[in-house]
N, C-alpha and C. Protein backbone atom coordinates (compact mmCIF):
# COMPACT_ATOMS: atom_id res chain seq x y z
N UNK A 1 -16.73 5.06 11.08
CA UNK A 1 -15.62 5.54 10.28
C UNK A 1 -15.54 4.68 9.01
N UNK A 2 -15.19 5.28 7.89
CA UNK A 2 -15.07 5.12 6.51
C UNK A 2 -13.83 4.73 6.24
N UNK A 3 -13.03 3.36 6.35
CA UNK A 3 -11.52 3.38 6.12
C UNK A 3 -11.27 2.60 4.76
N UNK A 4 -10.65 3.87 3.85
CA UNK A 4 -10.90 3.62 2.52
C UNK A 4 -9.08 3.27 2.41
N UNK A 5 -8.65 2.28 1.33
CA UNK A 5 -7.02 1.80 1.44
C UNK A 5 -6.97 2.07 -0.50
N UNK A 6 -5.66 3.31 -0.08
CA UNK A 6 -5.44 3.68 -1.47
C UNK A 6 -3.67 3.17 -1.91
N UNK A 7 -3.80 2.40 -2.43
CA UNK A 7 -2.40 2.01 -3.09
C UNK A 7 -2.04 1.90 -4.47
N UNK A 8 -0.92 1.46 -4.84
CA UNK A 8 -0.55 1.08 -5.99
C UNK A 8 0.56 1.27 -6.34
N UNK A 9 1.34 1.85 -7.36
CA UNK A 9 2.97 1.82 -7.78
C UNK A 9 3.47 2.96 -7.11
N UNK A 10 4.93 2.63 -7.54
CA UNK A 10 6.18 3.68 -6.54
C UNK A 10 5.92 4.69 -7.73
N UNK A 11 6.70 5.70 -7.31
CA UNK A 11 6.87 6.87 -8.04
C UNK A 11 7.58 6.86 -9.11
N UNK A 12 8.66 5.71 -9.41
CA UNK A 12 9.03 5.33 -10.59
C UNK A 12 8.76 5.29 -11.47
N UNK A 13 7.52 4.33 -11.66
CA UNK A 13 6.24 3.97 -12.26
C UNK A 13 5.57 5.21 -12.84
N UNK A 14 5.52 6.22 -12.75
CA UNK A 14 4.77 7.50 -13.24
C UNK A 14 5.49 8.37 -13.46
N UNK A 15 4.97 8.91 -14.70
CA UNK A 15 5.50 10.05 -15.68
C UNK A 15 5.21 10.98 -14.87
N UNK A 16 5.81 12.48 -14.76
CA UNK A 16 5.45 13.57 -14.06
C UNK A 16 4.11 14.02 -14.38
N UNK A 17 3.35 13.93 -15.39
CA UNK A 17 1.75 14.10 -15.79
C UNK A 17 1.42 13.36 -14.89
N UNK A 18 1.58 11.94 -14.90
CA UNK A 18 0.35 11.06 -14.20
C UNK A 18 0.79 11.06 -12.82
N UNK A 19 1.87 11.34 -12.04
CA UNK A 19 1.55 11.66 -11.03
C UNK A 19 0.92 13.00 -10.41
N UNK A 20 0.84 14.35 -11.23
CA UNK A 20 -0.35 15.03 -11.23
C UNK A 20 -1.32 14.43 -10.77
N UNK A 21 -1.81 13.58 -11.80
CA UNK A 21 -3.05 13.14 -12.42
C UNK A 21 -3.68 12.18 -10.89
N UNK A 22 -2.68 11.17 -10.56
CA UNK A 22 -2.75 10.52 -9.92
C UNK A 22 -3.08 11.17 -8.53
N UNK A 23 -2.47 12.45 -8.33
CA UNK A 23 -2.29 13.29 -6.72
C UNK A 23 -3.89 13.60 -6.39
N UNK A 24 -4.37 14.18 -7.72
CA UNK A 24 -5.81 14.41 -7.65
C UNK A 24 -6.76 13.82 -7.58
N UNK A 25 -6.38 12.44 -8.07
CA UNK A 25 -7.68 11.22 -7.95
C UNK A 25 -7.52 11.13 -6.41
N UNK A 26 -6.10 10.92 -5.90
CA UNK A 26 -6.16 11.02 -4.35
C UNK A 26 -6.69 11.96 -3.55
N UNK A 27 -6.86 12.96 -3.89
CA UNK A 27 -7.25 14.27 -2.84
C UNK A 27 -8.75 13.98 -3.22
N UNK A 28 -9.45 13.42 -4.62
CA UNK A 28 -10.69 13.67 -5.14
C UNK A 28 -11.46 12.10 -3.82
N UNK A 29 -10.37 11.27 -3.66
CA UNK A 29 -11.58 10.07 -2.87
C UNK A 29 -11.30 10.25 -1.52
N UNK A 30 -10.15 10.84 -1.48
CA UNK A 30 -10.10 11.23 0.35
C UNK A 30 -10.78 12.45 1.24
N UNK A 31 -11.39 12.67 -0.74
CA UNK A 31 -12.82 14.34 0.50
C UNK A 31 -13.46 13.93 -0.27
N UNK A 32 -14.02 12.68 -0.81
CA UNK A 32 -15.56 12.63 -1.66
C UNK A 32 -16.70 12.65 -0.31
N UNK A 33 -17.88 12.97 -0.70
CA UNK A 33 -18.83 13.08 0.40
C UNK A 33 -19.15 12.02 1.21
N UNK A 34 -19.27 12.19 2.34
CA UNK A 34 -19.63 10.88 2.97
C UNK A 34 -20.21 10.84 4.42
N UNK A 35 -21.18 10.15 4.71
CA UNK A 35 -21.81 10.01 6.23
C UNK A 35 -20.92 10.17 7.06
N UNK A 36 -19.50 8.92 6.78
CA UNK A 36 -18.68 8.96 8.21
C UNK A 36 -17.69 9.67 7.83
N UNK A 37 -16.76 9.84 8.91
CA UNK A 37 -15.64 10.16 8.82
C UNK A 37 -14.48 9.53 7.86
N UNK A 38 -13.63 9.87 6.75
CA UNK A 38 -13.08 8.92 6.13
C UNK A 38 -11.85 8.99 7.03
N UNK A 39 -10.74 7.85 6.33
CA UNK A 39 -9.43 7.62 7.03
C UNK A 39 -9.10 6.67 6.19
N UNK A 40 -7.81 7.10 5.68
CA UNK A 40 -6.72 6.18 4.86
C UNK A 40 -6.33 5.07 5.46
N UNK A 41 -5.63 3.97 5.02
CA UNK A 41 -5.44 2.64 5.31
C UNK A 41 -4.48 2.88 3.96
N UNK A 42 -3.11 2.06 4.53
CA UNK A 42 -2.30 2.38 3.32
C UNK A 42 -0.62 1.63 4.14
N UNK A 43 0.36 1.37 2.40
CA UNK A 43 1.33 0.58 3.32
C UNK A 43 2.90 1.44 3.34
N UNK A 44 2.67 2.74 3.12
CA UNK A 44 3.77 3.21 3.44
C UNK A 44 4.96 2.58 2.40
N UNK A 45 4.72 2.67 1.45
CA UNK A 45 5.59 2.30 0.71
C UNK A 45 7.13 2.35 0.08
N UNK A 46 8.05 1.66 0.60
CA UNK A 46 9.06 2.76 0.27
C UNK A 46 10.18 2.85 -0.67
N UNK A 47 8.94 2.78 -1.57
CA UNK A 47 8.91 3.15 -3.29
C UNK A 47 8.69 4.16 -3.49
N UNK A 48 8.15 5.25 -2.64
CA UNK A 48 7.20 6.43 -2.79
C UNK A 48 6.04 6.10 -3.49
N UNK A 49 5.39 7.02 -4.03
CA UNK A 49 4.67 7.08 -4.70
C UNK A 49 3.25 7.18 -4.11
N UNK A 50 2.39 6.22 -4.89
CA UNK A 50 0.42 5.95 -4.26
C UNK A 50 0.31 6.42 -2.60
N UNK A 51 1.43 5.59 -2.10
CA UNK A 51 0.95 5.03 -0.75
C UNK A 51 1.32 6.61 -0.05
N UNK A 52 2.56 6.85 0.07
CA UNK A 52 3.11 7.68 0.40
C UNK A 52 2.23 9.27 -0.01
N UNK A 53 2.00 9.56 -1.40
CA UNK A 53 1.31 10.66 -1.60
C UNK A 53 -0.16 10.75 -0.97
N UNK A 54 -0.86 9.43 -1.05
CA UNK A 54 -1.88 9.43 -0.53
C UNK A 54 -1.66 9.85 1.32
N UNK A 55 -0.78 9.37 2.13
CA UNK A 55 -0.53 10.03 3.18
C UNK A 55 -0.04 11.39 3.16
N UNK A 56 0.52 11.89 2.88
CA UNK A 56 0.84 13.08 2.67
C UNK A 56 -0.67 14.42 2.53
N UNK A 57 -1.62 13.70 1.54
CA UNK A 57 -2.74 14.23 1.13
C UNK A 57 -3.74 14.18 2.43
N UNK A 58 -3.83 12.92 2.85
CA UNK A 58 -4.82 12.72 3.87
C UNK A 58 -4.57 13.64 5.16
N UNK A 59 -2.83 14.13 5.43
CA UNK A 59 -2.70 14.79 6.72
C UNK A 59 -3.17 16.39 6.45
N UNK A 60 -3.07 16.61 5.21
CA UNK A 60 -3.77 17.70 4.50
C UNK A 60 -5.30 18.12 5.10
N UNK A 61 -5.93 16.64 4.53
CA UNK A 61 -7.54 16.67 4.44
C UNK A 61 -8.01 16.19 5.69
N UNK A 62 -7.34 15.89 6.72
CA UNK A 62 -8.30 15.43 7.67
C UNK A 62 -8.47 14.06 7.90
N UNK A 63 -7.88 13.48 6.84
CA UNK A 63 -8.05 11.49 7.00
C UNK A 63 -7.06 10.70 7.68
N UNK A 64 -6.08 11.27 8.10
CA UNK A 64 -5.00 10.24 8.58
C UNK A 64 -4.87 10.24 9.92
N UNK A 65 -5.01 8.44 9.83
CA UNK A 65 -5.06 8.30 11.22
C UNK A 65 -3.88 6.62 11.38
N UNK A 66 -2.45 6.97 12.08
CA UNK A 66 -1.50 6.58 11.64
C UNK A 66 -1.75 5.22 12.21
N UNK A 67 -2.78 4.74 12.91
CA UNK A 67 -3.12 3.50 13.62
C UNK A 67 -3.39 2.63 12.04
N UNK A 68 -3.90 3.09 10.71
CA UNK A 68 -3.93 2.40 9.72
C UNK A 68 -3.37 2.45 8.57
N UNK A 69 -1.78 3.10 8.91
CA UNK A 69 -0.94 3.16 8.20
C UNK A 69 -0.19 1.56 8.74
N UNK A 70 0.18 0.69 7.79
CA UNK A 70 0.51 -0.38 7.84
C UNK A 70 2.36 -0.84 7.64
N UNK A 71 3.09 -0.80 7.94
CA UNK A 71 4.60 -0.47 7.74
C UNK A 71 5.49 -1.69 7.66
N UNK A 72 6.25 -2.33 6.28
CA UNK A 72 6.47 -2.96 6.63
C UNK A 72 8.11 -3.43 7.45
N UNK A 73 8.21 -4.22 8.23
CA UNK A 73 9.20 -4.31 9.48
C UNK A 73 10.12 -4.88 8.68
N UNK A 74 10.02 -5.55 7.50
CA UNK A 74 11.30 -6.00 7.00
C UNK A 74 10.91 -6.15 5.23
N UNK A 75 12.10 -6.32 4.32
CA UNK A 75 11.95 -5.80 3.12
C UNK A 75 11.87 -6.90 2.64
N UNK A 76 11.00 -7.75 2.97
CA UNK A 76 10.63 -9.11 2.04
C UNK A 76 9.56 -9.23 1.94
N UNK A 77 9.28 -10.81 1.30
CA UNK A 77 7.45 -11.04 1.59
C UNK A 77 6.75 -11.58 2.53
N UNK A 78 7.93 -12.57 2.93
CA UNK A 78 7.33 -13.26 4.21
C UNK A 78 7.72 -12.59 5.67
N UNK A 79 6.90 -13.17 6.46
CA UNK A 79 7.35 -12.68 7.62
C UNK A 79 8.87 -13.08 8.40
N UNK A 80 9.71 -12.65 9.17
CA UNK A 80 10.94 -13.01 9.56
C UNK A 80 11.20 -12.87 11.11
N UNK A 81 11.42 -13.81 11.73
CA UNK A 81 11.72 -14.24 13.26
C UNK A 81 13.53 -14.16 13.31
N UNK A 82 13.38 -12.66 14.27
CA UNK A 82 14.69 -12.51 14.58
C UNK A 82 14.79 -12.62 16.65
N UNK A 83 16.05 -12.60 16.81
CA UNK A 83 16.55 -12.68 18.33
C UNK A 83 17.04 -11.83 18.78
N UNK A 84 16.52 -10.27 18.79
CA UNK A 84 17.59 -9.23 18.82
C UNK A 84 18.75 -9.68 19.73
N UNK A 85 19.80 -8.84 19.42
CA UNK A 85 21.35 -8.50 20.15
C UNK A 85 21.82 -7.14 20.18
N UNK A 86 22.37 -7.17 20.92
CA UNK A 86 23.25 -5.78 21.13
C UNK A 86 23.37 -5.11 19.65
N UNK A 87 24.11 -5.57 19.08
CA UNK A 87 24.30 -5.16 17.42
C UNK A 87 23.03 -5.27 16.41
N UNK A 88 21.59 -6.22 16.60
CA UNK A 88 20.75 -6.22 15.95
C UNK A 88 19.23 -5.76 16.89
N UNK A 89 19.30 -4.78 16.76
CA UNK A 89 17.77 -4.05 17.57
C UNK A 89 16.43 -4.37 16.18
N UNK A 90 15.25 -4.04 17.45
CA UNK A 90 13.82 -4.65 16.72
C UNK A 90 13.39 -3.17 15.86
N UNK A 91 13.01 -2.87 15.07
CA UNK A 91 12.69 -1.77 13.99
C UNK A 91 11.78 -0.84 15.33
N UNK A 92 11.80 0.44 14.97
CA UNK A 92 11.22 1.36 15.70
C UNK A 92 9.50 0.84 15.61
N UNK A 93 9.25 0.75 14.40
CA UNK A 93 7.30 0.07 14.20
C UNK A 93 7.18 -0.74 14.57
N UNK A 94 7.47 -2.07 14.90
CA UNK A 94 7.56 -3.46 15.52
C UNK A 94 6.78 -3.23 16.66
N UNK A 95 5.48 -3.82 16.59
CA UNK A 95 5.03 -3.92 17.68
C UNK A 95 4.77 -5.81 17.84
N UNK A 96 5.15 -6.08 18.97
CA UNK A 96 4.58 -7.57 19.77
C UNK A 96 3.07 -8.21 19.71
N UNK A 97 2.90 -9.45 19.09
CA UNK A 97 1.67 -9.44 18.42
C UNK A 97 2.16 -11.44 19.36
N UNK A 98 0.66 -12.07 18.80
CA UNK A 98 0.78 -13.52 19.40
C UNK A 98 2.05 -14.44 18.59
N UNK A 99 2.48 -14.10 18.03
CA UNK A 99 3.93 -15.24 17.14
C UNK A 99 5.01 -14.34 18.21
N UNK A 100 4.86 -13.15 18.39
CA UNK A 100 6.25 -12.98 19.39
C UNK A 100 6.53 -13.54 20.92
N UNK A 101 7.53 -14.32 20.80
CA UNK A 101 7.67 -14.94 22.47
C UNK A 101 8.90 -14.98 22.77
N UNK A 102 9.19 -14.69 24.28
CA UNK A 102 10.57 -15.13 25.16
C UNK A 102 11.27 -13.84 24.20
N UNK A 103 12.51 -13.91 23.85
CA UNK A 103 13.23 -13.41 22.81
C UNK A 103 13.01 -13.34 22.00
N UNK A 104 12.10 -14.26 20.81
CA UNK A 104 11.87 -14.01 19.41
C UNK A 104 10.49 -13.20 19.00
N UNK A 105 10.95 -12.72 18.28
CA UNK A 105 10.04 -11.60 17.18
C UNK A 105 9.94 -11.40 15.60
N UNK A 106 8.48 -11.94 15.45
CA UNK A 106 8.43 -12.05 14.14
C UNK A 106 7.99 -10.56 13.49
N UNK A 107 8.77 -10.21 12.67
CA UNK A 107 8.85 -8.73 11.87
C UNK A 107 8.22 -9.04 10.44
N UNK A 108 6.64 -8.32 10.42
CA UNK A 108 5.67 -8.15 9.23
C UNK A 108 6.52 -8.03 7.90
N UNK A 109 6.51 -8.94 7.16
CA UNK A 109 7.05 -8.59 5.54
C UNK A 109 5.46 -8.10 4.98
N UNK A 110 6.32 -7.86 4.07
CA UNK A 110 5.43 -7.44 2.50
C UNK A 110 3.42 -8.40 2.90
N UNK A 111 3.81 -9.48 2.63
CA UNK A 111 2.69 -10.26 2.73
C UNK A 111 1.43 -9.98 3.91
N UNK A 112 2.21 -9.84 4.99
CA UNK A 112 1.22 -9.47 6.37
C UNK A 112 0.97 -7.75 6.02
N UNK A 113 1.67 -7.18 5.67
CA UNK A 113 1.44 -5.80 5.81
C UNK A 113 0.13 -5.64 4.58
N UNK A 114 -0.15 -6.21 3.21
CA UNK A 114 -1.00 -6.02 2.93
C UNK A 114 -2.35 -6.94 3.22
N UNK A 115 -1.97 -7.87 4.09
CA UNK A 115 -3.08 -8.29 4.69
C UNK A 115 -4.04 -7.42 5.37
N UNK A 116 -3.22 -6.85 6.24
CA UNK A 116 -3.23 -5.98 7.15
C UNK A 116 -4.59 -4.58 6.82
N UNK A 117 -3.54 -4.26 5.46
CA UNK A 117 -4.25 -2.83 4.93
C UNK A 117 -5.33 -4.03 4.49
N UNK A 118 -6.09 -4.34 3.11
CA UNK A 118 -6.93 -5.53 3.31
C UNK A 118 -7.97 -5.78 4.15
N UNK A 119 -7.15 -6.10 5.69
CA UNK A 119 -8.30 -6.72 6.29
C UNK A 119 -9.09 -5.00 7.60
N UNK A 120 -8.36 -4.08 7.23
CA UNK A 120 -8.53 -2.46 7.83
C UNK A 120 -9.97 -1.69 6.61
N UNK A 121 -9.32 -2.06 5.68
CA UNK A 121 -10.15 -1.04 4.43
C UNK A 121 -11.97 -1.55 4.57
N UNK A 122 -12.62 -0.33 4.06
CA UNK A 122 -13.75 -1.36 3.83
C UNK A 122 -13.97 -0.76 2.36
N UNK A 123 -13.19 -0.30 1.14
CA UNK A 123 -12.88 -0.15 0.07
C UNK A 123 -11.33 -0.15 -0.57
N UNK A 124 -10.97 -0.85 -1.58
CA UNK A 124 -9.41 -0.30 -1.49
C UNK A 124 -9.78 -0.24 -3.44
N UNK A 125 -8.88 0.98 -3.27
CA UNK A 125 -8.46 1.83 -4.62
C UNK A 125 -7.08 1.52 -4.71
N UNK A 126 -6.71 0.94 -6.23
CA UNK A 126 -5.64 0.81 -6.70
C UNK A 126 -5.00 1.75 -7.79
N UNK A 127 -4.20 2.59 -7.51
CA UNK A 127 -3.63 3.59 -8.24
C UNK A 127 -2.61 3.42 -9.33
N UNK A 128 -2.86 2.48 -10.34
CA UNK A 128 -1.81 1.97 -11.41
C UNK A 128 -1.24 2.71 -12.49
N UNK A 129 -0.13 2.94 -12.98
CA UNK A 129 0.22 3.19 -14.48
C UNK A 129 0.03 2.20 -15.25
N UNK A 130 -0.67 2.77 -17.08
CA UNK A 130 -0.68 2.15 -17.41
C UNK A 130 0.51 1.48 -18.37
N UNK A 131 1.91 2.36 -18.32
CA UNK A 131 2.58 1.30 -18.96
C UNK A 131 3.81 2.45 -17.72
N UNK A 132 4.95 1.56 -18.09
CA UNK A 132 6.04 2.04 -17.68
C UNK A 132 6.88 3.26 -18.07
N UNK A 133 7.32 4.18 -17.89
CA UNK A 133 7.59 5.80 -18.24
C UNK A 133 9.02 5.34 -19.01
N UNK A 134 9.46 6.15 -20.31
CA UNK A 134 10.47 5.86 -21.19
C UNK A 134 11.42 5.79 -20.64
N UNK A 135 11.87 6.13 -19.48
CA UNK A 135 13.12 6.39 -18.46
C UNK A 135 13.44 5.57 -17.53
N UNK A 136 12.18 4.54 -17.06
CA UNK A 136 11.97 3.11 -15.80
C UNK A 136 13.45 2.44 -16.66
N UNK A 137 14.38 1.91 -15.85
CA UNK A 137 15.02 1.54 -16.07
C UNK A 137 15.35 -0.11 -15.29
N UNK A 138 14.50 -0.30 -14.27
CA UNK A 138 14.52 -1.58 -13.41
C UNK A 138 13.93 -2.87 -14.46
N UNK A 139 13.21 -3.53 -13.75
CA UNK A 139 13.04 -5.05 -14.39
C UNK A 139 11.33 -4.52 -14.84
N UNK A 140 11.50 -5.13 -15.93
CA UNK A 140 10.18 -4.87 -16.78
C UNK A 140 9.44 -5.83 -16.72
N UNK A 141 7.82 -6.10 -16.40
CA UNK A 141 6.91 -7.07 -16.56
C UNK A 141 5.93 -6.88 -17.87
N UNK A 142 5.75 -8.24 -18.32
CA UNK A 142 4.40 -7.77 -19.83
C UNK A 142 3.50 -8.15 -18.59
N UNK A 143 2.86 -8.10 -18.04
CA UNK A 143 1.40 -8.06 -17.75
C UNK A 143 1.47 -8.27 -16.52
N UNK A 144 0.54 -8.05 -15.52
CA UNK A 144 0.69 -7.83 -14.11
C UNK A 144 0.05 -9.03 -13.97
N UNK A 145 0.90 -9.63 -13.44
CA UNK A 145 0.91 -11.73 -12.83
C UNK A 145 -0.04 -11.79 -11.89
N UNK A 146 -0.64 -10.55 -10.85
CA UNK A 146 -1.66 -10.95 -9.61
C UNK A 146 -3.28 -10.60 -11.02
N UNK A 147 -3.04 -10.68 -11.26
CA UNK A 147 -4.32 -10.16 -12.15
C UNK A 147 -4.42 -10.56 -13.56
N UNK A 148 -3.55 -11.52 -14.40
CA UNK A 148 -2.87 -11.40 -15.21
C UNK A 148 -3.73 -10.59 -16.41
N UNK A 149 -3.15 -9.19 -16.17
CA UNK A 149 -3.72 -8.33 -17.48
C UNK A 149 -2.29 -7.88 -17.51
N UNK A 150 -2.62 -7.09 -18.98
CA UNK A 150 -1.43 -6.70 -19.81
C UNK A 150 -2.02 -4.60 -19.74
N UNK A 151 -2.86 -4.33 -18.80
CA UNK A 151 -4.01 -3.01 -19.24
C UNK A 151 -3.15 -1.97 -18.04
N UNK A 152 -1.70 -2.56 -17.22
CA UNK A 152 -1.12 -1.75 -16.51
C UNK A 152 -0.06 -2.22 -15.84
N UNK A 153 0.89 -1.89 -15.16
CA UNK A 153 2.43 -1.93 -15.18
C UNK A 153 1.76 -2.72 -13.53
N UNK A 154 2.54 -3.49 -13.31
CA UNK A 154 2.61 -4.38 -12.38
C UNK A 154 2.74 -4.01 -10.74
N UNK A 155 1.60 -4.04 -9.87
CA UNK A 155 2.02 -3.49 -8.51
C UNK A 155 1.46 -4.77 -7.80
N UNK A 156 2.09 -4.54 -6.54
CA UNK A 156 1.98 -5.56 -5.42
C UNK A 156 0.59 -5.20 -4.47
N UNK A 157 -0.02 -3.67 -5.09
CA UNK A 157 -1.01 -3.44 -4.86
C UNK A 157 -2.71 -4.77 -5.35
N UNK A 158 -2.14 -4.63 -6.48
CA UNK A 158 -3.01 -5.71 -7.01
C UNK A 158 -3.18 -6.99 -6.10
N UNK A 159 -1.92 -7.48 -5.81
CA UNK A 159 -2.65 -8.83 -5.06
C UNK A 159 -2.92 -8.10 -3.48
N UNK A 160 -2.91 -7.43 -3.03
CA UNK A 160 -3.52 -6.79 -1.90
C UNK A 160 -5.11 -6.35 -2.29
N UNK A 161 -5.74 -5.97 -3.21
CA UNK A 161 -7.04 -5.71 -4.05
C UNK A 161 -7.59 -7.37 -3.90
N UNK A 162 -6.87 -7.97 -5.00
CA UNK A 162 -7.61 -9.46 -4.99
C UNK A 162 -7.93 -9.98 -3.27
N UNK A 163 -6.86 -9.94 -2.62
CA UNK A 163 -6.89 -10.60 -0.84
C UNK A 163 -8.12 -10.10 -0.14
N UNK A 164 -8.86 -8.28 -0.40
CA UNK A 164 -9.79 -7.52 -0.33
C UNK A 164 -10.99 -8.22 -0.81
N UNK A 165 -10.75 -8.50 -1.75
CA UNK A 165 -12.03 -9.20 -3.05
C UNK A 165 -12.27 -10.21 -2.36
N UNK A 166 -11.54 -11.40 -1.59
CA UNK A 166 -12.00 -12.86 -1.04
C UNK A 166 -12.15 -12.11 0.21
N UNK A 167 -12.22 -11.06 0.58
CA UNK A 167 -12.77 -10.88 2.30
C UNK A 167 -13.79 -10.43 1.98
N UNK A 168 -14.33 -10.27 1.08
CA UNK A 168 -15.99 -9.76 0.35
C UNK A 168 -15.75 -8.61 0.23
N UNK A 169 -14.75 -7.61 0.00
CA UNK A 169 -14.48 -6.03 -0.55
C UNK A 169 -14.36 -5.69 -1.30
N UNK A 170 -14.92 -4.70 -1.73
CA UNK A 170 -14.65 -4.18 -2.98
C UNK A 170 -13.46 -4.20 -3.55
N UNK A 171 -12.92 -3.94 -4.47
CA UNK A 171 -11.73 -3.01 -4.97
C UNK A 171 -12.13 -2.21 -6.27
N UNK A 172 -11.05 -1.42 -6.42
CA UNK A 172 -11.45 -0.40 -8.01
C UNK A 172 -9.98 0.03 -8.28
N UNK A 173 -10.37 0.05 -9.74
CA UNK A 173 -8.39 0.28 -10.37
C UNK A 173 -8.88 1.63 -10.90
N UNK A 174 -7.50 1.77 -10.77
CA UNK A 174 -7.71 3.28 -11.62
C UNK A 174 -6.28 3.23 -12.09
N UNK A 175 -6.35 3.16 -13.76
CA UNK A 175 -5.49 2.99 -14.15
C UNK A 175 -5.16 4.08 -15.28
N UNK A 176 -3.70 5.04 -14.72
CA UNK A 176 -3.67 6.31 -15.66
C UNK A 176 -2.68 5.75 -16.63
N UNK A 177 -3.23 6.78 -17.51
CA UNK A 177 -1.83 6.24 -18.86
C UNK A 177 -1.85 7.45 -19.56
């Protein structure tokens, strides 16, 4: 099996053209030809956008296989050790891994989850805008800090690409504008 990891910005991030634009580069690498079977690797993002359309596409085409959909358990970067209680239950995705013991459970942030996709992919495609749409109204970056270029609007995809790159993987940008 071929597990190709397609990410990059929320839906924010893209003008209604380039998410067109963007839907099709996704449907175009999730049926490009290939010996094996392909299958997405991806972090469920919930920004919408890359991650999310690219699932959406793959249940379409035949690629999704939800064992490498990657989810993250809590909305930070690091990972977080909670004690459930009556009033605080463990996230429905949370599964028990070697850091969980007795009562405590450590819940995947941001950081493990693109490890995760990373260390699943054996290609990862980064789906970037290249600048921010006249209407983005959140916090603006000049140049994307995991990469430091100024050639596309800033995703957390990128340092998930570089983490790929030191496990000896490829990566490839694709950056619409």
């Amino acid at each position: 099996m071929k597990v190709i990891a397609i990410i990059g910005n929320g839906k924010d991030k893209f003008t209604s053209e380039q998410a067109v634009f963007a839907k099709m580069l996704i449907r175009e690498l999730l049926t490009q030809p290939s010996e094996e079977k392909i299958a997405l690797t991806s972090g469920h993002s919930i920004m919408g956008g890359v991650d999310i359309w690219a699932e959406e596409i793959a249940k379409e085409v035949g690629a999704y296989d939800e064992s490498f959909i990657f989810i993250p358990q809590t909305e930070q970067w690091n990972d977080m050790c909670i004690a459930p209680t009556p009033t605080q239950k463990l996230p429905k995705n949370h599964k028990c891994w070697d850091k969980c013991y007795a009562n405590y459970h450590w819940l995947d942030g941001y950081q493990s989850r693109n490890q995760k996709i990373a260390e699943a992919a054996n290609i990862v495609y980064v789906i970037v805008s290249a600048q921010y749409p006249s209407n983005y109204l959140d916090k603006k970056y000049s140049l994307c800090y995991h990469r430091k270029k100024t050639d596309h609007v800033k995703s957390g995809a990128c340092w998930t690409a570089k983490y790929a790159e030191k496990l000896g993987k490829r990566a490839i940008w694709h950056i619409i504008g």
